[in-house]
N, C-alpha and C. Protein backbone atom coordinates (compact mmCIF):
# COMPACT_ATOMS: atom_id res chain seq x y z
N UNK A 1 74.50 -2.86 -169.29
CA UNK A 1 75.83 -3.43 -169.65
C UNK A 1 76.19 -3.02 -171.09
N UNK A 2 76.99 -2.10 -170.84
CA UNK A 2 77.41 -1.64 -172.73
C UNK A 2 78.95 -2.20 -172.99
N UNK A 3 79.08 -2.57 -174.58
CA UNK A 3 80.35 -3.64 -174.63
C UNK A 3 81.21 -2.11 -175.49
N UNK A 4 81.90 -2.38 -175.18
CA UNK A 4 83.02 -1.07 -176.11
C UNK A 4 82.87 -1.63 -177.41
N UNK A 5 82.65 -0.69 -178.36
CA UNK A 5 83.63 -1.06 -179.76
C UNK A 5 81.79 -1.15 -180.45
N UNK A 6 81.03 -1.56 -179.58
CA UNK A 6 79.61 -2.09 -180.54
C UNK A 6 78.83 -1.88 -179.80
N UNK A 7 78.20 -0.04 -179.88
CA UNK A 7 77.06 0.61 -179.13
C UNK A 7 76.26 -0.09 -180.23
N UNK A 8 75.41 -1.10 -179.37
CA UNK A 8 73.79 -1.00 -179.98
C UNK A 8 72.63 -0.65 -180.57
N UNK A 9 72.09 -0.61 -181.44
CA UNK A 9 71.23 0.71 -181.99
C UNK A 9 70.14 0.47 -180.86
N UNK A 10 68.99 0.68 -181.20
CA UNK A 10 67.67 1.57 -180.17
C UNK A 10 67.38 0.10 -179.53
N UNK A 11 67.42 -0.96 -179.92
CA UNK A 11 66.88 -2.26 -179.41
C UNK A 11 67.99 -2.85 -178.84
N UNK A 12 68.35 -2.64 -177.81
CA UNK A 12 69.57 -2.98 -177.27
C UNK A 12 68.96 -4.77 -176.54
N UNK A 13 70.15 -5.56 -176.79
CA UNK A 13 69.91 -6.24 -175.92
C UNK A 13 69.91 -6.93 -174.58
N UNK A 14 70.87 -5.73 -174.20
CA UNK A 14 70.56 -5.94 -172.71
C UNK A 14 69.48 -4.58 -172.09
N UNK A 15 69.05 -3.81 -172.52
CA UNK A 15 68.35 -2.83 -172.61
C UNK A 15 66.96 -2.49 -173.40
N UNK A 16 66.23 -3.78 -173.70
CA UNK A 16 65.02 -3.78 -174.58
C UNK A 16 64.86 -5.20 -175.29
């Protein structure tokens, strides 16, 4: 789940 506007750096939180 990626939000527009605020890619995550490496520790994503829906992704790590």
């Amino acid at each position: 789940m990626r939000r527009r506007g605020r890619p995550w750096p490496r520790g994503s939180p829906t992704s790590g």
